[in-house]
Protein backbone atom coordinates (compact mmCIF):
# COMPACT_ATOMS: atom_id res chain seq x y z
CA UNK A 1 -25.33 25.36 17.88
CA UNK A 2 -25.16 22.05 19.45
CA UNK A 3 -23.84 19.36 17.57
CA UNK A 4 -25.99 16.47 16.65
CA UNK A 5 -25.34 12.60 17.42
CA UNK A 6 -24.64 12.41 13.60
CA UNK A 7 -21.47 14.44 14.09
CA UNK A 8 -18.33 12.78 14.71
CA UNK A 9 -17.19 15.32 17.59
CA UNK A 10 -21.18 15.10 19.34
CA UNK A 11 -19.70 13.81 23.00
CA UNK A 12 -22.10 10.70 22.61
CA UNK A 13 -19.81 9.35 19.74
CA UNK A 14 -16.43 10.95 20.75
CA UNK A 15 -16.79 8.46 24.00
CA UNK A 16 -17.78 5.39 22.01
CA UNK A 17 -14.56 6.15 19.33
CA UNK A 18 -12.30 6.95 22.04
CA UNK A 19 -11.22 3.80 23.56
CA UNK A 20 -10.22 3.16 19.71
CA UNK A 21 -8.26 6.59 19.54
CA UNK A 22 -6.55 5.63 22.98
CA UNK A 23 -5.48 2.24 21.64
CA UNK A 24 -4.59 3.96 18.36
CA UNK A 25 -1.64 5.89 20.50
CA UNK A 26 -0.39 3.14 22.16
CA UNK A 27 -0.09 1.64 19.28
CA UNK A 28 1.97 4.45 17.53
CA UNK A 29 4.55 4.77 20.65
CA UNK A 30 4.94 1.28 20.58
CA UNK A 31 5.54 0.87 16.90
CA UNK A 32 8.26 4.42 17.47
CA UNK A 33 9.84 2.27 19.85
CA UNK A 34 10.22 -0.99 17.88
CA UNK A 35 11.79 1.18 15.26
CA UNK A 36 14.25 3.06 17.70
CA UNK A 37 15.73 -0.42 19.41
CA UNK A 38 16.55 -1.50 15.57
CA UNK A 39 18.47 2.18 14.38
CA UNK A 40 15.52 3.49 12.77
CA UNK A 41 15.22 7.46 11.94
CA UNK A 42 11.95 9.01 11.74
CA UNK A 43 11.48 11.46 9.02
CA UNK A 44 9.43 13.62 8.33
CA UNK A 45 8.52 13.95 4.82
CA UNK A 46 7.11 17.28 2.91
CA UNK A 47 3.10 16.54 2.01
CA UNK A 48 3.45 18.69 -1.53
CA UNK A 49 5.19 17.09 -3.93
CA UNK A 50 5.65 17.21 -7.82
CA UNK A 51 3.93 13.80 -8.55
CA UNK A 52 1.97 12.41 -6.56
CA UNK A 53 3.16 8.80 -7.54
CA UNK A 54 2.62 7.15 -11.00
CA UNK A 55 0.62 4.48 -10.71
CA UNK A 56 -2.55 4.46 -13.25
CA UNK A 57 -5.58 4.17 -10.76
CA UNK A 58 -4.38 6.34 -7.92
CA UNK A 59 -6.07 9.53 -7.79
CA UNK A 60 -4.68 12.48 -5.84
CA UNK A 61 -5.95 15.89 -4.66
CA UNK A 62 -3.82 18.75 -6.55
CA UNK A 63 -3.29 22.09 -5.66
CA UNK A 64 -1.40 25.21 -6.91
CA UNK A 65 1.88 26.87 -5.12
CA UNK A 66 2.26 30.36 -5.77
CA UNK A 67 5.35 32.07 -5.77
CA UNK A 68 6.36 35.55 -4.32
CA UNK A 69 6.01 36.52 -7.94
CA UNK A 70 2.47 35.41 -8.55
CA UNK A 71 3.92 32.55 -10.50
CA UNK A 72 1.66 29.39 -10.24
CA UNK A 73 3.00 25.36 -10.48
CA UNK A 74 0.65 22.49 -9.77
CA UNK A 75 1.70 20.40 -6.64
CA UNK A 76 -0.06 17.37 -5.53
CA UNK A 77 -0.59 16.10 -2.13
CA UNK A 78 1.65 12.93 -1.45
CA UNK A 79 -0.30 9.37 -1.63
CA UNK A 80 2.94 8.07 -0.28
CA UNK A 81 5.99 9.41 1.69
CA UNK A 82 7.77 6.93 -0.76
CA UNK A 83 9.55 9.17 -3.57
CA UNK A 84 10.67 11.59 -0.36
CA UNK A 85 12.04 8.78 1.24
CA UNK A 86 13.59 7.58 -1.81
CA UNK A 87 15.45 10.60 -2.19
CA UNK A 88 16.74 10.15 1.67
CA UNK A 89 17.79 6.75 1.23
CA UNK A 90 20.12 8.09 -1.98
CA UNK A 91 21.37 10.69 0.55
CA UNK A 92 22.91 8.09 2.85
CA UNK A 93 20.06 7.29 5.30
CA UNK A 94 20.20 3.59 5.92
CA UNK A 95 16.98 2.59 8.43
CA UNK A 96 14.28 5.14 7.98
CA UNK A 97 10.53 5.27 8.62
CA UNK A 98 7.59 7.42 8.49
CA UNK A 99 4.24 7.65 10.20
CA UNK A 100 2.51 10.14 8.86
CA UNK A 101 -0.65 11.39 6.79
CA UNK A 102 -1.12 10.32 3.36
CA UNK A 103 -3.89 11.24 0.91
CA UNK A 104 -5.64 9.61 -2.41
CA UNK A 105 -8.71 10.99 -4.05
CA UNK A 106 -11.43 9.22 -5.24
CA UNK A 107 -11.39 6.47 -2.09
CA UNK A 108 -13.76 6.24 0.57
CA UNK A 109 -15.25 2.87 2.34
CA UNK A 110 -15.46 1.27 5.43
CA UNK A 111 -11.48 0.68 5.04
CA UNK A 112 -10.95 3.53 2.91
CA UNK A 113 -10.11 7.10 3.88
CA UNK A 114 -9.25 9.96 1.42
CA UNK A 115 -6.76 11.59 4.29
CA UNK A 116 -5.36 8.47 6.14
CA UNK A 117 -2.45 7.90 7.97
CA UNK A 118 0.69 5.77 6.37
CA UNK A 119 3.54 3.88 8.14
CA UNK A 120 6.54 3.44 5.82
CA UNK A 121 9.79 1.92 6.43
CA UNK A 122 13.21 0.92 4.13
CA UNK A 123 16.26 -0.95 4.69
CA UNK A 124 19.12 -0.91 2.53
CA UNK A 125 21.23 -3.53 1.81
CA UNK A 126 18.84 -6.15 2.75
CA UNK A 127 16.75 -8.70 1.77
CA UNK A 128 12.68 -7.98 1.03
CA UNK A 129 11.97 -10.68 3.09
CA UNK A 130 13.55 -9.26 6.15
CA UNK A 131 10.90 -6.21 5.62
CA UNK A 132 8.25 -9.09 5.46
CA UNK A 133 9.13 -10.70 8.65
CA UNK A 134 9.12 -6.74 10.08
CA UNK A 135 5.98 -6.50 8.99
CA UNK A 136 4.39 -9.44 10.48
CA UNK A 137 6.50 -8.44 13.47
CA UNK A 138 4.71 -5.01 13.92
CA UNK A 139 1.04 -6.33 12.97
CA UNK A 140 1.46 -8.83 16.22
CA UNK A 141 2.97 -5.98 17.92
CA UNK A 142 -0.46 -4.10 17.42
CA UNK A 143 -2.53 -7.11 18.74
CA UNK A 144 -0.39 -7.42 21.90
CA UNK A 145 -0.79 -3.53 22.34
CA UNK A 146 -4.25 -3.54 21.95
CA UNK A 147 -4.91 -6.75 24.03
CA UNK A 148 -6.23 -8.79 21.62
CA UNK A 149 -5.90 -12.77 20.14
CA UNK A 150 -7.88 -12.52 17.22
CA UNK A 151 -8.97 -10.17 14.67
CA UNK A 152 -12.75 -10.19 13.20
CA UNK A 153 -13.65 -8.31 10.39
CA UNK A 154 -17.29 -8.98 8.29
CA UNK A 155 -17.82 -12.82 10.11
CA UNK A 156 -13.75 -13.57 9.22
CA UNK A 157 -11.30 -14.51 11.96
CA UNK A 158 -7.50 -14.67 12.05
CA UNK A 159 -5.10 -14.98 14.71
CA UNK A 160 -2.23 -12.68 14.53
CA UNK A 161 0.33 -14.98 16.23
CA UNK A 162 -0.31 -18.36 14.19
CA UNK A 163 1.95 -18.77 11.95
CA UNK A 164 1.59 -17.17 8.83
CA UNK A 165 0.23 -18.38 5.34
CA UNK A 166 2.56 -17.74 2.14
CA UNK A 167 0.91 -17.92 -0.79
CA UNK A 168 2.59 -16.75 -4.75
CA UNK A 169 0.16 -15.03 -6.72
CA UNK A 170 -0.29 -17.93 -8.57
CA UNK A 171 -0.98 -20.46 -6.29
CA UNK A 172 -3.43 -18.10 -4.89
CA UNK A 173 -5.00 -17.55 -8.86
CA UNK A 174 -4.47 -21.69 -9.25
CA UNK A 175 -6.37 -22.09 -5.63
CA UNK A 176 -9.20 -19.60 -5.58
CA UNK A 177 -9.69 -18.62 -8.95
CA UNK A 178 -8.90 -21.65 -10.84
CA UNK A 179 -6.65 -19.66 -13.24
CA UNK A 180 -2.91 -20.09 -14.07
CA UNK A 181 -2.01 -16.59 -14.08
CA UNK A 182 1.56 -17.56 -15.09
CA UNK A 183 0.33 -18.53 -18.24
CA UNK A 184 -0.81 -15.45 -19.85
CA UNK A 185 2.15 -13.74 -19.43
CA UNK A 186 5.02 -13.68 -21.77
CA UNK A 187 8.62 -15.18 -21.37
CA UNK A 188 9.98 -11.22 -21.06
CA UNK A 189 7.04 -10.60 -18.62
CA UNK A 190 4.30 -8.89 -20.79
CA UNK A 191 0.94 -9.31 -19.99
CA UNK A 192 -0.98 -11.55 -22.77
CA UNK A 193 -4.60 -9.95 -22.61
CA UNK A 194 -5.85 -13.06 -25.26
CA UNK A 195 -4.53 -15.54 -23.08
CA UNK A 196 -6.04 -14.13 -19.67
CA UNK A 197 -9.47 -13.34 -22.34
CA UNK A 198 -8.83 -17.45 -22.90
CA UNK A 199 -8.34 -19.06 -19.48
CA UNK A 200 -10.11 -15.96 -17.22
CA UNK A 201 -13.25 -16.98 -15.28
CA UNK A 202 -14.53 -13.50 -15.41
CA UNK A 203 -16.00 -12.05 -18.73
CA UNK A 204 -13.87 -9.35 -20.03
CA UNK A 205 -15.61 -5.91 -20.23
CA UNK A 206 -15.01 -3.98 -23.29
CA UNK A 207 -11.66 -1.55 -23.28
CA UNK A 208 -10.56 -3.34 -20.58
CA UNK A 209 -6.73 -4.20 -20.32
CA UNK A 210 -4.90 -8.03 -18.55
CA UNK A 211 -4.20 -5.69 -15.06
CA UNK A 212 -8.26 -4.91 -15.20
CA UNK A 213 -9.32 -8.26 -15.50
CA UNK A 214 -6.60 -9.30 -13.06
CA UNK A 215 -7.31 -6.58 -10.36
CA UNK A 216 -11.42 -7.70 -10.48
CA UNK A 217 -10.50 -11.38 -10.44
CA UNK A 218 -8.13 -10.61 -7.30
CA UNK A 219 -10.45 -8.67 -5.38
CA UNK A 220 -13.81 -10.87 -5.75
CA UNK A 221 -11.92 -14.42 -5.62
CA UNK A 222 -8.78 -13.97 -4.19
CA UNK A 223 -8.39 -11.48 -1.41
CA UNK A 224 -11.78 -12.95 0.49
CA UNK A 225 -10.54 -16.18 1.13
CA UNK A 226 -6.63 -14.43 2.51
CA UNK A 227 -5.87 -13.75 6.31
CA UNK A 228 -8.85 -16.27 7.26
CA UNK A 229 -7.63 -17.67 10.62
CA UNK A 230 -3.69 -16.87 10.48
CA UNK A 231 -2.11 -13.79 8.14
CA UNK A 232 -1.33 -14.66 4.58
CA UNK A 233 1.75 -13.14 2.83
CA UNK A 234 0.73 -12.98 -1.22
CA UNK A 235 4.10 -12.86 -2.45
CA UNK A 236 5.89 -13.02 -5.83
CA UNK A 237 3.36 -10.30 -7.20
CA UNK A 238 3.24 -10.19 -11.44
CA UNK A 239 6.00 -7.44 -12.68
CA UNK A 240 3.11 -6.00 -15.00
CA UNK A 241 1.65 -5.36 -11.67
CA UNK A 242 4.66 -4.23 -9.71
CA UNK A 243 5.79 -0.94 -11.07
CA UNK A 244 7.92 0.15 -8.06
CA UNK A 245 9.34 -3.47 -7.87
CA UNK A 246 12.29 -5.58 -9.12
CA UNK A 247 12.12 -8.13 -11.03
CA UNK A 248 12.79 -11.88 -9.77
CA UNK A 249 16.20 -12.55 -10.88
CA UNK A 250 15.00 -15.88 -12.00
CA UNK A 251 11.77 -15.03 -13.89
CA UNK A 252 11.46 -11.62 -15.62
CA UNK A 253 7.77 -12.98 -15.24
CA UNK A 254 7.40 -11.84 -11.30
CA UNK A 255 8.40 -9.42 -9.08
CA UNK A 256 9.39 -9.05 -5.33
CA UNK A 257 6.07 -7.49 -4.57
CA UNK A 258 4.01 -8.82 -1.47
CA UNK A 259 1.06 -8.21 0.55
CA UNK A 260 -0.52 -9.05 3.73
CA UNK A 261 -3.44 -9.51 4.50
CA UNK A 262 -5.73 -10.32 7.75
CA UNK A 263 -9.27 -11.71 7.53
CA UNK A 264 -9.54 -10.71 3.78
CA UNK A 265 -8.21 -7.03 4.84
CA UNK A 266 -4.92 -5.97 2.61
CA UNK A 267 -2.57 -4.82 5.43
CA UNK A 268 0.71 -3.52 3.84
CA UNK A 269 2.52 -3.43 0.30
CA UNK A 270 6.03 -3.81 0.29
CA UNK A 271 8.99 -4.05 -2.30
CA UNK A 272 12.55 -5.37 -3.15
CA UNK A 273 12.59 -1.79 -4.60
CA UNK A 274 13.35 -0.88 -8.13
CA UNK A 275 16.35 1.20 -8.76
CA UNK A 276 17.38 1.01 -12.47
CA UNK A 277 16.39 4.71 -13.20
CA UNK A 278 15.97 3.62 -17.17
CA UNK A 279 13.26 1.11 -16.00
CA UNK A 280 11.31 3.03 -13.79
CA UNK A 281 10.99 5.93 -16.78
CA UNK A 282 9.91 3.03 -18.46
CA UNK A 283 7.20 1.96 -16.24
CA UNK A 284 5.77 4.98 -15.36
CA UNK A 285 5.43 6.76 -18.52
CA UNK A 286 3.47 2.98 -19.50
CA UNK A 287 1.25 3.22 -16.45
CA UNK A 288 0.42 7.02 -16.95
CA UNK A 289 -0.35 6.12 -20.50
CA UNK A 290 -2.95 3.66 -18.90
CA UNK A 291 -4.15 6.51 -16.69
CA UNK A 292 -4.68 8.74 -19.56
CA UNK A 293 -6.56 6.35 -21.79
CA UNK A 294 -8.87 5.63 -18.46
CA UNK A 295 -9.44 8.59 -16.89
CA UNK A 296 -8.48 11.39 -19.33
CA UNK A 297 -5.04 12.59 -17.01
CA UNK A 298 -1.81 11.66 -16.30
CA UNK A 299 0.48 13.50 -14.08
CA UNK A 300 4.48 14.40 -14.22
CA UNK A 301 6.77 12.51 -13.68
CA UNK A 302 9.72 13.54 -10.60
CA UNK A 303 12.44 13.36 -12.20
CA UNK A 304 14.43 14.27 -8.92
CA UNK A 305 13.56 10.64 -8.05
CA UNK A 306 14.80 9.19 -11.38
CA UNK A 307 18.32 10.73 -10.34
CA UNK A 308 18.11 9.64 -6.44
CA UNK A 309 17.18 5.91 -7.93
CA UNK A 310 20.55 6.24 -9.84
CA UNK A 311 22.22 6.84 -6.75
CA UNK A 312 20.07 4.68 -3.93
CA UNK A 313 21.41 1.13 -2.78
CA UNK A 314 19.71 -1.95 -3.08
CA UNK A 315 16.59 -1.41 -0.37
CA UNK A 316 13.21 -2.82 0.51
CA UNK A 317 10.24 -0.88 1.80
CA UNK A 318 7.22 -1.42 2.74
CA UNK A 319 3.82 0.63 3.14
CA UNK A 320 1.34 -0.28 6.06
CA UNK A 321 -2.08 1.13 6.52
CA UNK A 322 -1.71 2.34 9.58
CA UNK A 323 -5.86 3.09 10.64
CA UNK A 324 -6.41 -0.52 9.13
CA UNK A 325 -4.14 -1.99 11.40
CA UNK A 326 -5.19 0.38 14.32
CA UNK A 327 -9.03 -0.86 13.20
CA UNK A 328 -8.68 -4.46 13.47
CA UNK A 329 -6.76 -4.48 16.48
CA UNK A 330 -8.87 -2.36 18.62
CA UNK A 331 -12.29 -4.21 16.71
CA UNK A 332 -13.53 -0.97 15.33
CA UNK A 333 -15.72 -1.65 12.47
CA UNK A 334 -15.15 1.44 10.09
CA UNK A 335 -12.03 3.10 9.25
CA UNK A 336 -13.00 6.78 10.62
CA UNK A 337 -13.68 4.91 14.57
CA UNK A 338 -10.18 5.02 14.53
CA UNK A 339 -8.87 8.62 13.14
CA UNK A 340 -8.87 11.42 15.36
CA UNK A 341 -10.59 13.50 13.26
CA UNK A 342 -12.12 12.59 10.23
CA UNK A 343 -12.62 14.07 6.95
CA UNK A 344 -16.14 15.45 6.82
């Protein structure tokens, strides 16, 4: 049976997507080869894992493992390399990254893919902001691979290689949103929902929490107006909204958490990463109580990673959607133009 035009292997499409696959693999070797010339490791991290991460509105696809026996345990697929790497980084690794597939349930747009592909990357003993200027680094890299000055998404512009925007949270709140976010949060760092329910230019909804009303302010005020003619690092994140994160050793209010961002597109998520084991119990038992109260499941917690955490330097990571990146650059206009083969 013939397949028809509606198909994404029908020739007729495969040749209009494959100068964006071609461009997507020139990109990869040339991002393997950045990493290389600055004594990088690839790894190569296991997919099943024992949580999936532990963050309250990521969703993952679960499976069972059966044992010789006929002994079943629920494993999840990873949304992140991230707790793998973790534990690599408490082994001794140093300058590791992975580019590989990740997958989250429940996610599916024109930049959204429930089986995407993840670049990851951690360096210990350094600053966060030396994985920022990495980042912005790599996302010019792609533009110069791909041949391209500017990126256009949705009637939005930016320029990779202008100099890039850095915006706080806050500012970004105070300038798009007319909202001091700082202000509804506690000296210790707790989210005040009356405050936010005071000062919030959106309506809250009923049952919702301070990170729901924050998370729908950010994406329909906030995120449109970043990465509009040069990239835009959104920086100093909220800790209520920084799990992974440490704390700002000079407010307990914010966290070194950024983002960037390109013509209103979020980009990458990176870290000054958390290790106080204590804390990160902490943190994720709080954000799988959210998950529970919302959506009626939480899952386990790894404690393998609690004990690497005890045991990992101080590091910063960062996560960068890799088909994103691969989208803008070659000026593909959905996120499955630039995978290989997508997930009917």
């Amino acid at each position: 049976m013939a397949p028809s035009d509606s198909h994404w292997f029908s020739p007729a499409r495969h040749a209009d997507r494959r100068p964006f696959l071609l461009v997507r693999n020139r990109i990869a070797a040339a991002f393997r080869a950045w990493f290389a010339e600055r004594g990088f490791l690839e790894v190569d991290c296991a997919a099943l894992a024992v949580s999936p991460g532990n963050e309250a509105h990521l969703h993952a696809f679960a499976t069972d493992l059966v044992q010789p026996d006929g002994v079943r345990a629920t494993r999840y697929l990873h949304t992140s390399p991230e707790f793998a790497c973790k534990k690599l980084l408490a082994a001794g690794e140093t300058r590791i990254f992975s580019l590989g597939h990740v997958w989250r349930n429940r996610e599916r747009t024109s930049t959204h893919a429930p089986e995407f592909t993840m670049l990851e990357w951690y360096r210990v003993d350094e600053d966060y902001r030396s994985v920022i200027a990495d980042t912005l680094a790599l996302v010019r890299l792609a533009a110069a691979v791909a041949g391209t000055e500017i990126f256009n998404w949705r009637g939005r512009s930016c320029r990779p290689s202008a100099e890039a925007q850095w915006l706080s949270v806050n500012d970004a709140f105070r300038a798009h949103a007319a909202l001091d976010l700082l202000a509804t949060l506690s000296p210790d760092g707790a989210a005040d929902r009356e405050a936010l329910a005071r000062l919030s230019p959106a309506a809250f909804q009923p049952g919702e929490s301070w990170s729901d009303i924050f998370s729908r302010i950010l994406s329909e005020k906030v995120e449109p107006q970043l990465g509009n003619g040069a990239l835009t690092v959104l920086d100093h994140y909220p800790a209520v909204e920084a799990a992974l994160a440490r704390s700002v050793s000079t407010d307990p209010r914010i966290a070194e958490r950024f983002e960037l961002y390109a013509c209103g597109v979020e980009l990458a998520n990176g870290f000054g990463e958390l290790t106080d084991a204590a804390e990160q119990r902490r943190r994720f038992c709080d954000e799988m109580d959210i998950k529970e109260r919302v959506y009626g499941e939480r899952y386990p917690i790894d404690e393998e990673l609690l004990a690497a955490l005890a045991m990992m330097p101080p590091t910063s990571g960062v996560a960068l959607g890799f088909d994103r990146l691969v989208m803008l650059a070659a000026g593909a206009t959905r996120i499955d133009q630039v995978q290989w083969t997508p997930v009917a």
